[in-house]
PDB file of N, CA and C in Angstrom:
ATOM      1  N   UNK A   1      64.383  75.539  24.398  1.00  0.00           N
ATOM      2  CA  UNK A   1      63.714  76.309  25.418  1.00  0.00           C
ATOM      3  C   UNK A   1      62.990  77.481  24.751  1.00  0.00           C
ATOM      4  N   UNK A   2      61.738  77.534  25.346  1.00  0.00           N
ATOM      5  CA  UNK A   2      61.330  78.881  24.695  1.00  0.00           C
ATOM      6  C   UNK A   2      61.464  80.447  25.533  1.00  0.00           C
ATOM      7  N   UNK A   3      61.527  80.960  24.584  1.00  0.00           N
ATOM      8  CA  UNK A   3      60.777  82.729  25.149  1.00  0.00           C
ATOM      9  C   UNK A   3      59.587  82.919  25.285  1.00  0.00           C
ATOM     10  N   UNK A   4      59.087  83.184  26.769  1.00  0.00           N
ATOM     11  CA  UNK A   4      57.808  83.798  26.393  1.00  0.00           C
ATOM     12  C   UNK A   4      57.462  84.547  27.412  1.00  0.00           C
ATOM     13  N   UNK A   5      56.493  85.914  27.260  1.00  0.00           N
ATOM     14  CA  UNK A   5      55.832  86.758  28.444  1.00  0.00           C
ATOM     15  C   UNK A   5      54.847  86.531  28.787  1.00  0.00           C
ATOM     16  N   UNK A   6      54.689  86.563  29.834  1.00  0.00           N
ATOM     17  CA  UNK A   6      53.453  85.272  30.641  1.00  0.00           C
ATOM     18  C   UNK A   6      53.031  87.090  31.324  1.00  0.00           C
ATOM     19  N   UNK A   7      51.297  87.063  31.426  1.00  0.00           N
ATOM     20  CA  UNK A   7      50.804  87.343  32.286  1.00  0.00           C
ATOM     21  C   UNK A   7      49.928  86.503  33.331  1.00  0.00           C
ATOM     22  N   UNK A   8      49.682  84.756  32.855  1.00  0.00           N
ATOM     23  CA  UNK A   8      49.043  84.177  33.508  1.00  0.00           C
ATOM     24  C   UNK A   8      49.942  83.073  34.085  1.00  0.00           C
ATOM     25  N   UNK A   9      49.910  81.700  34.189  1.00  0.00           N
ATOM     26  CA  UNK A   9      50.203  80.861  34.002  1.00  0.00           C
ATOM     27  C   UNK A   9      51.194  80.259  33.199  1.00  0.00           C
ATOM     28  N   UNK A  10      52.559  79.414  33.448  1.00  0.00           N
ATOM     29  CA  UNK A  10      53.420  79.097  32.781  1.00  0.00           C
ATOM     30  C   UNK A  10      53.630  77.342  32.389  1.00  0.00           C
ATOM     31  N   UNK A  11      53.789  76.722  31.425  1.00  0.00           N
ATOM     32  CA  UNK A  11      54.541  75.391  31.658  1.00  0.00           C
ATOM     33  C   UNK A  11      55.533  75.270  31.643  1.00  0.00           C
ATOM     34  N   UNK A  12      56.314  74.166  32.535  1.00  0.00           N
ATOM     35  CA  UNK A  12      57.857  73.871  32.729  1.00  0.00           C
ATOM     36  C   UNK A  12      58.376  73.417  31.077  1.00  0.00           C
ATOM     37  N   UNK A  13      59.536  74.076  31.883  1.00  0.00           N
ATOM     38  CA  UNK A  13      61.186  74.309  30.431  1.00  0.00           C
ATOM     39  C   UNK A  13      60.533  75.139  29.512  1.00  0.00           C
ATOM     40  N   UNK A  14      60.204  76.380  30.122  1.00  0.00           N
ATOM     41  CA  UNK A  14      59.730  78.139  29.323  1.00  0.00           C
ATOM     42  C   UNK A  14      61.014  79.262  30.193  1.00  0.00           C
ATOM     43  N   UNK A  15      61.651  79.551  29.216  1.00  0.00           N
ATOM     44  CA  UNK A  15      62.265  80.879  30.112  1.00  0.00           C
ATOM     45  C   UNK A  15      61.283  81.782  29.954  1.00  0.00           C
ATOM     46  N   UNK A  16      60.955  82.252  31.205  1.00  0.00           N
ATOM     47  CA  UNK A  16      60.057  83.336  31.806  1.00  0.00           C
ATOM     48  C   UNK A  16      60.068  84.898  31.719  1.00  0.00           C
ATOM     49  N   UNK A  17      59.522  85.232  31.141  1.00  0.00           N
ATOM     50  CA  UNK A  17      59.673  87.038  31.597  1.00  0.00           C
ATOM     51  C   UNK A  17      58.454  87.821  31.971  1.00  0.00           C
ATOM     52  N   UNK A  18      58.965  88.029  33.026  1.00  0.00           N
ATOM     53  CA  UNK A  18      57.887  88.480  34.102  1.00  0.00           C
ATOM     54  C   UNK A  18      57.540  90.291  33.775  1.00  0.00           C
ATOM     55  N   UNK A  19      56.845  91.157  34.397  1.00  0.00           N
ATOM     56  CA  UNK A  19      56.749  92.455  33.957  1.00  0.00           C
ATOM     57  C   UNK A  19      56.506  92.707  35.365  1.00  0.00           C
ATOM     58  N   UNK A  20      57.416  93.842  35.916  1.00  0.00           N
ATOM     59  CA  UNK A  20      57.226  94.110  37.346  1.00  0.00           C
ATOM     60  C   UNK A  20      56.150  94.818  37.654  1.00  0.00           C
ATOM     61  N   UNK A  21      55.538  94.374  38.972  1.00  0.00           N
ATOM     62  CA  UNK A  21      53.931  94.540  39.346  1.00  0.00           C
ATOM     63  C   UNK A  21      53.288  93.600  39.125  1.00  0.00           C
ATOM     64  N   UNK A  22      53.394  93.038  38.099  1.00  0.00           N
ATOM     65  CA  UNK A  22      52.809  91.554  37.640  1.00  0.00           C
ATOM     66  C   UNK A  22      52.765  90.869  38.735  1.00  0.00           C
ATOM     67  N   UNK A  23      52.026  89.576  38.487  1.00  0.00           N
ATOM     68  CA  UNK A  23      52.110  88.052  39.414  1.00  0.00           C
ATOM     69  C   UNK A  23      52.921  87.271  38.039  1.00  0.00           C
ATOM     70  N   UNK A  24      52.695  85.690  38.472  1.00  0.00           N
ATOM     71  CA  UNK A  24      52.779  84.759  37.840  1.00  0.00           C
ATOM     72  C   UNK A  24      52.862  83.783  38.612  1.00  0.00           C
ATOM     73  N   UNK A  25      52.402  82.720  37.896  1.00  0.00           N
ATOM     74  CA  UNK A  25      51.830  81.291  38.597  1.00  0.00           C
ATOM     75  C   UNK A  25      53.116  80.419  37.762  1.00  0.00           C
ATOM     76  N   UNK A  26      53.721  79.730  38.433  1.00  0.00           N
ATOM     77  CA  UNK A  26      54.476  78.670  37.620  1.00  0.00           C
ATOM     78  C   UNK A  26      53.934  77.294  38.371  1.00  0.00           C
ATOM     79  N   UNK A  27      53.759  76.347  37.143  1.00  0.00           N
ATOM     80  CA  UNK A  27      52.748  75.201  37.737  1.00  0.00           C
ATOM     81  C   UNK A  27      53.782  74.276  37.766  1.00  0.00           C
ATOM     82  N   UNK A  28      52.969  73.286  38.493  1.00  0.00           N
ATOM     83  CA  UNK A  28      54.078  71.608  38.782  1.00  0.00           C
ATOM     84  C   UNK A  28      53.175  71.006  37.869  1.00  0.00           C
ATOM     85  N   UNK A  29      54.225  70.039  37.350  1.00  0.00           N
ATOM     86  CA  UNK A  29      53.589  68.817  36.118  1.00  0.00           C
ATOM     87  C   UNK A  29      52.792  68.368  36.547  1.00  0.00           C
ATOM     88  N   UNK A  30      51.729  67.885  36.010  1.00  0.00           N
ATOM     89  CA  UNK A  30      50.822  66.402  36.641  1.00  0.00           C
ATOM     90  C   UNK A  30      51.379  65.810  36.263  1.00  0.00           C
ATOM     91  N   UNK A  31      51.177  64.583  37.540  1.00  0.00           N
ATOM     92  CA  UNK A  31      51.392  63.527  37.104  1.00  0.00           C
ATOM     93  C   UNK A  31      50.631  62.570  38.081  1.00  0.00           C
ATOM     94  N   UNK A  32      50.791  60.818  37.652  1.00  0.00           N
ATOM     95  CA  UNK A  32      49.807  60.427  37.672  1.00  0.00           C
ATOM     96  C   UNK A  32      49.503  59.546  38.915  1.00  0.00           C
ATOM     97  N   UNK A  33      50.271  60.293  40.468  1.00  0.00           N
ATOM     98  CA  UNK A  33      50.490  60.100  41.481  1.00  0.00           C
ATOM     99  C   UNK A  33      49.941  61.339  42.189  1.00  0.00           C
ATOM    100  N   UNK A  34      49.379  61.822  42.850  1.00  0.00           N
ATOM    101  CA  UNK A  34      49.087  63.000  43.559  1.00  0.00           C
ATOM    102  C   UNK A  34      50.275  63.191  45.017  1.00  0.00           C
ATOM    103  N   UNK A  35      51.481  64.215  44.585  1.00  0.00           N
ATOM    104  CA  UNK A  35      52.570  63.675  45.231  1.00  0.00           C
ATOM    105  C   UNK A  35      52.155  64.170  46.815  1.00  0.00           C
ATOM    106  N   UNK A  36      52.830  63.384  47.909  1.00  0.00           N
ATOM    107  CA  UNK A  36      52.565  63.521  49.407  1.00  0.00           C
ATOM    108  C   UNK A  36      52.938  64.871  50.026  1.00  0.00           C
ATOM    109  N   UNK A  37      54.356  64.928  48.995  1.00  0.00           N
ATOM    110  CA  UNK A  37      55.258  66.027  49.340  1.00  0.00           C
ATOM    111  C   UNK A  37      55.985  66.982  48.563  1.00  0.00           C
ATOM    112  N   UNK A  38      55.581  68.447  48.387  1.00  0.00           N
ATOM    113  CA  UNK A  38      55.801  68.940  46.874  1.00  0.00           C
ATOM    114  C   UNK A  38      56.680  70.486  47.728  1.00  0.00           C
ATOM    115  N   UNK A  39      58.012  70.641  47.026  1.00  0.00           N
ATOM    116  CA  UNK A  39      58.664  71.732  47.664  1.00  0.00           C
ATOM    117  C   UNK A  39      59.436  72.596  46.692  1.00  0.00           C
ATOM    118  N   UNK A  40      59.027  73.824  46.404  1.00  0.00           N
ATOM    119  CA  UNK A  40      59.880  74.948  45.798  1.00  0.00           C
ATOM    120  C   UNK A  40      60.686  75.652  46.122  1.00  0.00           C
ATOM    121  N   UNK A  41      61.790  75.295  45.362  1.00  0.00           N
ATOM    122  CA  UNK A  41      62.805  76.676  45.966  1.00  0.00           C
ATOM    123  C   UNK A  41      63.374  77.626  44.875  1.00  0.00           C
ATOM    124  N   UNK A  42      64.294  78.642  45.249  1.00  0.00           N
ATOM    125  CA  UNK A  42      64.331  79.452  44.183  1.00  0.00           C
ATOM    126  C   UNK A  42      65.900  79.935  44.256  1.00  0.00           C
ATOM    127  N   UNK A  43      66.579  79.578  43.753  1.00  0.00           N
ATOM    128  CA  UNK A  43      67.823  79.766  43.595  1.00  0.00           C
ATOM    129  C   UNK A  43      68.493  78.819  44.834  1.00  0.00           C
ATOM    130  N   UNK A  44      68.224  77.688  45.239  1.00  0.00           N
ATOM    131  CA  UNK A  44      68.046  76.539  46.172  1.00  0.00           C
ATOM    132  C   UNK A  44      67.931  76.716  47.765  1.00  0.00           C
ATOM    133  N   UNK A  45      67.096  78.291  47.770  1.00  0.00           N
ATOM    134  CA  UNK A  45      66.416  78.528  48.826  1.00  0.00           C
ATOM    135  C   UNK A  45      65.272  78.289  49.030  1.00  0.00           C
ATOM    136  N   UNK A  46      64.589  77.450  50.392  1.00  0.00           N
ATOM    137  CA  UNK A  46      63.499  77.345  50.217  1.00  0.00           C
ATOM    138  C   UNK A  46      61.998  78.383  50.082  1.00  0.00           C
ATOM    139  N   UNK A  47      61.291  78.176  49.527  1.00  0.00           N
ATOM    140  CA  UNK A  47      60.416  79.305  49.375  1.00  0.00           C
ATOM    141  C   UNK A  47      59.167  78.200  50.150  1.00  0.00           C
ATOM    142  N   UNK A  48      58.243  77.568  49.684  1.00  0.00           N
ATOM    143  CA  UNK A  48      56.966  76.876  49.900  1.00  0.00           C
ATOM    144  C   UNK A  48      57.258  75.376  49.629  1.00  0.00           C
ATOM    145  N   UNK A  49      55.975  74.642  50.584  1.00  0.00           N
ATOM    146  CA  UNK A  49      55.858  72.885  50.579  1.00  0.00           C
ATOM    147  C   UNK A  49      54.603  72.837  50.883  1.00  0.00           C
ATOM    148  N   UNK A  50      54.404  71.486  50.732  1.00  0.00           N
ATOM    149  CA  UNK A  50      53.389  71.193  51.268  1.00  0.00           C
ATOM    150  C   UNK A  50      53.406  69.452  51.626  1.00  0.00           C
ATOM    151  N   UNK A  51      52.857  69.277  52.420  1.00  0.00           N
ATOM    152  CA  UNK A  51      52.865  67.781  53.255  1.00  0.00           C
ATOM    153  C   UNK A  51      51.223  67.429  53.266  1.00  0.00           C
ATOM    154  N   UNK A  52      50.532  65.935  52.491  1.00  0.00           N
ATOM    155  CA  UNK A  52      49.660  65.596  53.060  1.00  0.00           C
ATOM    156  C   UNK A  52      48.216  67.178  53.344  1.00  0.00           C
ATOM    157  N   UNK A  53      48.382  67.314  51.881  1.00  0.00           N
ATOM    158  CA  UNK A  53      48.110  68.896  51.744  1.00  0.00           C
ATOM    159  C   UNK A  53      47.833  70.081  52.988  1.00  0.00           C
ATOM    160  N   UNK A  54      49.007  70.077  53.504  1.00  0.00           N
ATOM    161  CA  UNK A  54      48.948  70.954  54.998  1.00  0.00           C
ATOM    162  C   UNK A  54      50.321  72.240  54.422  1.00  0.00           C
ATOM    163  N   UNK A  55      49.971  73.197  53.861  1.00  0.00           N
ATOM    164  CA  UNK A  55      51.492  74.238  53.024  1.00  0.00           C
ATOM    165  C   UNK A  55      52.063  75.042  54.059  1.00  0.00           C
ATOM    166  N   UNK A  56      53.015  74.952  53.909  1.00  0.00           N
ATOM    167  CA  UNK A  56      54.335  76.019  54.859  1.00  0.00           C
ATOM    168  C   UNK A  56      55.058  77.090  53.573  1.00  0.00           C
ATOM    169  N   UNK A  57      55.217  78.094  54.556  1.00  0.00           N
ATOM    170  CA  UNK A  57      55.567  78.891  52.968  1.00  0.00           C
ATOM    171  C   UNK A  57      56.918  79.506  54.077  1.00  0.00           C
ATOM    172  N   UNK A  58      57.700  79.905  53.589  1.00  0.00           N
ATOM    173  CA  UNK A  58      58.622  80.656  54.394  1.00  0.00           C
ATOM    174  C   UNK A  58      58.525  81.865  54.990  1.00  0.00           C
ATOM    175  N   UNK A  59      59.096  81.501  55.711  1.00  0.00           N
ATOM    176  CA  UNK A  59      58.879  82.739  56.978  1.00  0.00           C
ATOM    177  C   UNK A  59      59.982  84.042  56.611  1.00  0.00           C
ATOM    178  N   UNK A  60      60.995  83.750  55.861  1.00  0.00           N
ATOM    179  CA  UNK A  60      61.645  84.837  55.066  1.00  0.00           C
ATOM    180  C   UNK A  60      61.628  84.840  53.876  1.00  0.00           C
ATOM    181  N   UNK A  61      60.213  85.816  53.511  1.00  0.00           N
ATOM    182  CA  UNK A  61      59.616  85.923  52.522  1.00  0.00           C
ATOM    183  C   UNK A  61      60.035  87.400  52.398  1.00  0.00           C
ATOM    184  N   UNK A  62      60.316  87.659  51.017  1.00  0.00           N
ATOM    185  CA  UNK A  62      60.916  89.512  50.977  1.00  0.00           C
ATOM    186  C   UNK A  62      60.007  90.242  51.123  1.00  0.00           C
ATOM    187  N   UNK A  63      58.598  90.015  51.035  1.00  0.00           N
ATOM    188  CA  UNK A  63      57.705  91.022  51.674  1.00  0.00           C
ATOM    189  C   UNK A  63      56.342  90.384  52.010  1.00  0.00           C
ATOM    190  N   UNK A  64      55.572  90.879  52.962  1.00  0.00           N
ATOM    191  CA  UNK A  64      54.573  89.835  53.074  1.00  0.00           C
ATOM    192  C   UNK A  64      53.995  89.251  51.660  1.00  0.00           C
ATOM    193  N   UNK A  65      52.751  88.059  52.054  1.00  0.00           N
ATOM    194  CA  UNK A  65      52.230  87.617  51.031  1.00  0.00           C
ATOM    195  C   UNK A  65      52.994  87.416  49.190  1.00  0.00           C
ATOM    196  N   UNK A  66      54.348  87.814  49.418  1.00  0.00           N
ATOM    197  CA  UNK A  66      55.154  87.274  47.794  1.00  0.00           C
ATOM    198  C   UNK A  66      54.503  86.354  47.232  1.00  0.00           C
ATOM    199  N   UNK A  67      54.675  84.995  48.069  1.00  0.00           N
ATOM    200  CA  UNK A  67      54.017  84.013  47.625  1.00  0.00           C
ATOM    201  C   UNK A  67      52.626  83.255  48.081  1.00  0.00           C
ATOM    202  N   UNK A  68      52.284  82.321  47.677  1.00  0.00           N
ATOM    203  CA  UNK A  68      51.083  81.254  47.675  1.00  0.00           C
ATOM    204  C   UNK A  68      51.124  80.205  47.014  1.00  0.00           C
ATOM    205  N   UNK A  69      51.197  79.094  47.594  1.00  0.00           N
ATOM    206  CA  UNK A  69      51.460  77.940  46.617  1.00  0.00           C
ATOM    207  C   UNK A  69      50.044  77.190  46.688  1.00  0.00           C
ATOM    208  N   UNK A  70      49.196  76.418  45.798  1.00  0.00           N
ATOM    209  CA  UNK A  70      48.420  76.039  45.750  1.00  0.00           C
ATOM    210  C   UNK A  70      48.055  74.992  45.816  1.00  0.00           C
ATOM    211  N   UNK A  71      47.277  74.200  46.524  1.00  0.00           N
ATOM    212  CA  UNK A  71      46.972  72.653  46.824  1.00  0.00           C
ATOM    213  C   UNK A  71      47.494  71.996  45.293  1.00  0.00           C
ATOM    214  N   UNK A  72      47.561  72.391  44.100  1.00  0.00           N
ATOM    215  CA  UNK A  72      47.601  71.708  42.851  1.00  0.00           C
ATOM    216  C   UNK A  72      49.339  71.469  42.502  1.00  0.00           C
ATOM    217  N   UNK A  73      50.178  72.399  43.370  1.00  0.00           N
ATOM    218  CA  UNK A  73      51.534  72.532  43.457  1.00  0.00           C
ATOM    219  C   UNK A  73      52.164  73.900  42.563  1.00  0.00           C
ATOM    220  N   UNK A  74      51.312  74.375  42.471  1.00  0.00           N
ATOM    221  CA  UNK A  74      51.734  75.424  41.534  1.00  0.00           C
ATOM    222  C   UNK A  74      51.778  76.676  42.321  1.00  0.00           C
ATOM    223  N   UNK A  75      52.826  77.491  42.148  1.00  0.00           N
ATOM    224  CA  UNK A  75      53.464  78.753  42.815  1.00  0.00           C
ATOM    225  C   UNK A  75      52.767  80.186  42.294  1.00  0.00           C
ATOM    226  N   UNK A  76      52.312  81.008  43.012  1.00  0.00           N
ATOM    227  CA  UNK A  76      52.362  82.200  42.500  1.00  0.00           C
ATOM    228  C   UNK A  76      53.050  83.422  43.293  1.00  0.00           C
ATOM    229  N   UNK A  77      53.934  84.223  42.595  1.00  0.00           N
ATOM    230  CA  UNK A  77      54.573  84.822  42.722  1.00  0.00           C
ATOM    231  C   UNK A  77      54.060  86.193  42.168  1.00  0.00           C
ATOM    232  N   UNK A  78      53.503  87.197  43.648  1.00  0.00           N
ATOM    233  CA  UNK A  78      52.834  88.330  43.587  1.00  0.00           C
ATOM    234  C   UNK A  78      53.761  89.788  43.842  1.00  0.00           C
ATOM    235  N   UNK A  79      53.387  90.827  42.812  1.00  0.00           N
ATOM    236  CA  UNK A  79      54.236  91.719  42.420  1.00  0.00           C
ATOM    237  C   UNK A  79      55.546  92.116  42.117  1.00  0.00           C
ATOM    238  N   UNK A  80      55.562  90.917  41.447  1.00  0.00           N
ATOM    239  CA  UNK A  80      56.874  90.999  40.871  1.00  0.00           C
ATOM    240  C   UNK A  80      57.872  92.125  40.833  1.00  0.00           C
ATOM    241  N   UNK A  81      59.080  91.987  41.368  1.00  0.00           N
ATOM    242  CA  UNK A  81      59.988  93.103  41.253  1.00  0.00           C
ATOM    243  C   UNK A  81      61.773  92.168  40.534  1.00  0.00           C
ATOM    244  N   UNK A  82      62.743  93.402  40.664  1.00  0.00           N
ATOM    245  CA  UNK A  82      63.557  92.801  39.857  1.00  0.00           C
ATOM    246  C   UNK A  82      64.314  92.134  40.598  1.00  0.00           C
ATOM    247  N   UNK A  83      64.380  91.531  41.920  1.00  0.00           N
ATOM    248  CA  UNK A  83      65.299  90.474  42.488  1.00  0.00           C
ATOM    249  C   UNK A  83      64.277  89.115  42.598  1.00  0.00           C
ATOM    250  N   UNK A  84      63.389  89.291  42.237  1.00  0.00           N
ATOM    251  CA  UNK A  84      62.076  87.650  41.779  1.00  0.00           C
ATOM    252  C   UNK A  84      63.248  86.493  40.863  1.00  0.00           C
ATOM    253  N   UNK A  85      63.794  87.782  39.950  1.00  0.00           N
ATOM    254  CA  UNK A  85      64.465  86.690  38.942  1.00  0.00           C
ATOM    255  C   UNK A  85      65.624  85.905  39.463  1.00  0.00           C
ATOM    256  N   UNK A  86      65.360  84.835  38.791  1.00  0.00           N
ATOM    257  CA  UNK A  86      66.486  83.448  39.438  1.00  0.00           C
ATOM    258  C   UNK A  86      65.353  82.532  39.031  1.00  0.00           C
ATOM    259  N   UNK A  87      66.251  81.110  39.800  1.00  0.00           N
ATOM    260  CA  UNK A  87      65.922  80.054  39.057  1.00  0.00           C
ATOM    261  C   UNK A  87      65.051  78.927  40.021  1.00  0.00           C
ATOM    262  N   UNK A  88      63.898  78.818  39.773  1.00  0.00           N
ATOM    263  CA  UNK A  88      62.886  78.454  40.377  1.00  0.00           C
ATOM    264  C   UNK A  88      62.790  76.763  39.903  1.00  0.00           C
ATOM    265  N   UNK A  89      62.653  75.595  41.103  1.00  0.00           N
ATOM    266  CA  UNK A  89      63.026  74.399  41.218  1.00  0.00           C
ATOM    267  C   UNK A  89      61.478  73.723  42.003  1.00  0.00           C
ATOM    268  N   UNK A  90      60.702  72.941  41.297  1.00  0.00           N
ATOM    269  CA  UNK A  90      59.795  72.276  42.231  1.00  0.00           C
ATOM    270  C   UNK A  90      60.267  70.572  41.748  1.00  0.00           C
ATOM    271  N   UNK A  91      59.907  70.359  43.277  1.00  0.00           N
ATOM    272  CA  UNK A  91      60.186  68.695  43.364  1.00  0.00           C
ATOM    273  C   UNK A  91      59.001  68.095  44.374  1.00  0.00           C
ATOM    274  N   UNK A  92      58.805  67.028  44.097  1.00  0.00           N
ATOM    275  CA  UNK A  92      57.998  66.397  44.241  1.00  0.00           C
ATOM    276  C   UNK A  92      57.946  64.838  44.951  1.00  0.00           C
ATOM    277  N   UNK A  93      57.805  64.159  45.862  1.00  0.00           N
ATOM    278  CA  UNK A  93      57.301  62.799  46.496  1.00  0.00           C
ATOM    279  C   UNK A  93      56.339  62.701  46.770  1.00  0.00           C
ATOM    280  N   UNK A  94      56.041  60.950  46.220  1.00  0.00           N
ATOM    281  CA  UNK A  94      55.295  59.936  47.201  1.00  0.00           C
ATOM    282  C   UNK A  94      55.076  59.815  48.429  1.00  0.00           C
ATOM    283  N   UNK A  95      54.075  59.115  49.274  1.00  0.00           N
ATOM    284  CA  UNK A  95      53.752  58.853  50.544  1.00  0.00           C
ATOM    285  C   UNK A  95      55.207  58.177  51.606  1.00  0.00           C
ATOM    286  N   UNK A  96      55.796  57.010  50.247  1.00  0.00           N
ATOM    287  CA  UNK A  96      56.537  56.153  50.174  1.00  0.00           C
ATOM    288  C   UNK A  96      58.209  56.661  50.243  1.00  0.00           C
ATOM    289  N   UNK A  97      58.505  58.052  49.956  1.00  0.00           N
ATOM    290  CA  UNK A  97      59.395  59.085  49.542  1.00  0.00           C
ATOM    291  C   UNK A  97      60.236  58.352  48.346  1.00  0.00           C
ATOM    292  N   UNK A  98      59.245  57.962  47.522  1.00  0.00           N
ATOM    293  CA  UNK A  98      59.983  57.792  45.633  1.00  0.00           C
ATOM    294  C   UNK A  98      59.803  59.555  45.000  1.00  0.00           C
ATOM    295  N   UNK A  99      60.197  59.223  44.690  1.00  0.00           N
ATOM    296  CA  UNK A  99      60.742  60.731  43.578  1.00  0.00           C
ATOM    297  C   UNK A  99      60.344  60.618  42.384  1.00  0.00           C
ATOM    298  N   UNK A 100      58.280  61.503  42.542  1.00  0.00           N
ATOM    299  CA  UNK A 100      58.179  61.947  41.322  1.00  0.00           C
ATOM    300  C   UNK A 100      58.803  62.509  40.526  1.00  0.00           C
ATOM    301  N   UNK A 101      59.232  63.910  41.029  1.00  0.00           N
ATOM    302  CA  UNK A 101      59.294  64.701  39.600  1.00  0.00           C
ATOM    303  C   UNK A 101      60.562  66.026  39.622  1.00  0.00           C
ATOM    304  N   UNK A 102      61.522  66.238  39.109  1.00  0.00           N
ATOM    305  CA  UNK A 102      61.908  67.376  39.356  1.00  0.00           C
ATOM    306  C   UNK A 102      62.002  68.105  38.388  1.00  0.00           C
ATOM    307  N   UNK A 103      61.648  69.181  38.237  1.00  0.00           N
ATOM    308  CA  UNK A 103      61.481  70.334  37.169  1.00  0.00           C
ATOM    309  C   UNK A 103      62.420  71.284  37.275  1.00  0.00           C
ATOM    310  N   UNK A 104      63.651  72.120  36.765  1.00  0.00           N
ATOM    311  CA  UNK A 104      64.476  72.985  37.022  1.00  0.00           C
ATOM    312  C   UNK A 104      65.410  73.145  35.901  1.00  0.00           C
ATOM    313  N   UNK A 105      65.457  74.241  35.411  1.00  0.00           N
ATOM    314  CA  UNK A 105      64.810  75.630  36.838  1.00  0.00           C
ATOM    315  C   UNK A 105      64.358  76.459  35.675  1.00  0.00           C
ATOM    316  N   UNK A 106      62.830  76.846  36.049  1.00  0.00           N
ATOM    317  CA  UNK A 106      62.230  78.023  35.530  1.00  0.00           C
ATOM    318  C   UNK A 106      63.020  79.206  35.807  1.00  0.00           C
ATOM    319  N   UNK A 107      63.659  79.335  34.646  1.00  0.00           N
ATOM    320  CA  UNK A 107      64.052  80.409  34.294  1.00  0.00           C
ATOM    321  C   UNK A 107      63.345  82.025  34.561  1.00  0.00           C
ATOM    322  N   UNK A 108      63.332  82.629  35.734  1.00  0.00           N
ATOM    323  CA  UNK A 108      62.617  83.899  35.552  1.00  0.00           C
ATOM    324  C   UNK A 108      62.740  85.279  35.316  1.00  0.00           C
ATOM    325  N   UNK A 109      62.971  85.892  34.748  1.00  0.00           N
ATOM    326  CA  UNK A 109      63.447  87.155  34.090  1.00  0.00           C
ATOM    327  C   UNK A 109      62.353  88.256  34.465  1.00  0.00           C
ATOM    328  N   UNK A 110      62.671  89.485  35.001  1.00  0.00           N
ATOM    329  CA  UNK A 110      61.846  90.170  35.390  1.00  0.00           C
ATOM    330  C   UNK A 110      62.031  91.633  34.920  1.00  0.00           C
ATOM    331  N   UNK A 111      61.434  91.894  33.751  1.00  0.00           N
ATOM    332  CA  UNK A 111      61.306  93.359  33.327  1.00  0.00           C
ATOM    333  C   UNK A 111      60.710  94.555  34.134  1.00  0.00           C
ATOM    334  N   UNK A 112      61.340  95.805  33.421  1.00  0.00           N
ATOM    335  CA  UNK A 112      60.243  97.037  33.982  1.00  0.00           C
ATOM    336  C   UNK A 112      59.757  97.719  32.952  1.00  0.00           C
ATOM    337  N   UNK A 113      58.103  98.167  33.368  1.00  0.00           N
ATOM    338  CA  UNK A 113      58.038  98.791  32.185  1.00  0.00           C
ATOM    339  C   UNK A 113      57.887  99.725  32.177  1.00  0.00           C
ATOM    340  N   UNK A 114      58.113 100.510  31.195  1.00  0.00           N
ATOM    341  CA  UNK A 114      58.248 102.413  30.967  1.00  0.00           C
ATOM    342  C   UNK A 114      57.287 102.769  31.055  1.00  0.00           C
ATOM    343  N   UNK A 115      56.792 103.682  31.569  1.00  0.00           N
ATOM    344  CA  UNK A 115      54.910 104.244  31.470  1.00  0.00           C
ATOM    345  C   UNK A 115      55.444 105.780  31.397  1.00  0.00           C
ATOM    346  N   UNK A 116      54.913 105.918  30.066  1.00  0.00           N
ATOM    347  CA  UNK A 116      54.915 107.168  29.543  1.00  0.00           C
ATOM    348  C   UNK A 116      53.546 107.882  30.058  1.00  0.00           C
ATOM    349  N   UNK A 117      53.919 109.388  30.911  1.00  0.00           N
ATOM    350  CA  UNK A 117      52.746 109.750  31.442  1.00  0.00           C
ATOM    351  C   UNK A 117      52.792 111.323  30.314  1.00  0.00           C
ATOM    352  N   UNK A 118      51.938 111.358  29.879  1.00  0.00           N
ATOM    353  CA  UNK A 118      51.328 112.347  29.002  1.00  0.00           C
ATOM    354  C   UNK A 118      51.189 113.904  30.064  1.00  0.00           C
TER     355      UNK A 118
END
């Protein structure tokens, strides 16, 4: 597994470290099915889905707009603070409900940073 500090975009099996205020996007794999039904959760609460690209995001969201998940399946997670961190799970079906893909768990770690004011 790696370390790494993401200000943009992440790929799955990266432990994450986020910088509070930050965003971050954690993406779903392609693959070579465009799945029917794609759902994230985050410590195996649900956060966002999407059906037949129509997205539901949760309605107990810790503050408005946290999240946005994107027709492509990929999550972004806006202003990061220090209860973000936990372990973030996207899964994925067919029309058919076969089971693309499950990815878990992005590891997310959420720093603060010191701002030295002069």
């Amino acid at each position: 597994m790696n370390d790494k500090i993401h200000g943009g975009s992440v790929s799955m099996n990266d432990k994450i470290h986020g910088h509070t205020g930050n965003q971050i996007i954690l993406s779903a794999p392609k693959h070579s099915t465009k799945p029917f039904y794609l759902i994230w959760t985050k410590n195996s609460t649900f956060i966002a889905d999407y059906s037949d690209n129509s997205i539901t995001l949760s309605t107990k969201q810790p503050e408005p707009n946290k999240y946005y998940l994107f027709l492509n399946g990929s999550l972004k997670i806006n202003k990061l603070k220090k209860m973000d961190a936990g372990n973030y799970e996207v899964e994925a079906y067919n029309e058919t409900g076969k089971h693309l893909f499950l990815i878990f768990p992005y590891g997310l770690y959420c720093k603060f940073l010191k701002i030295d004011q002069h």
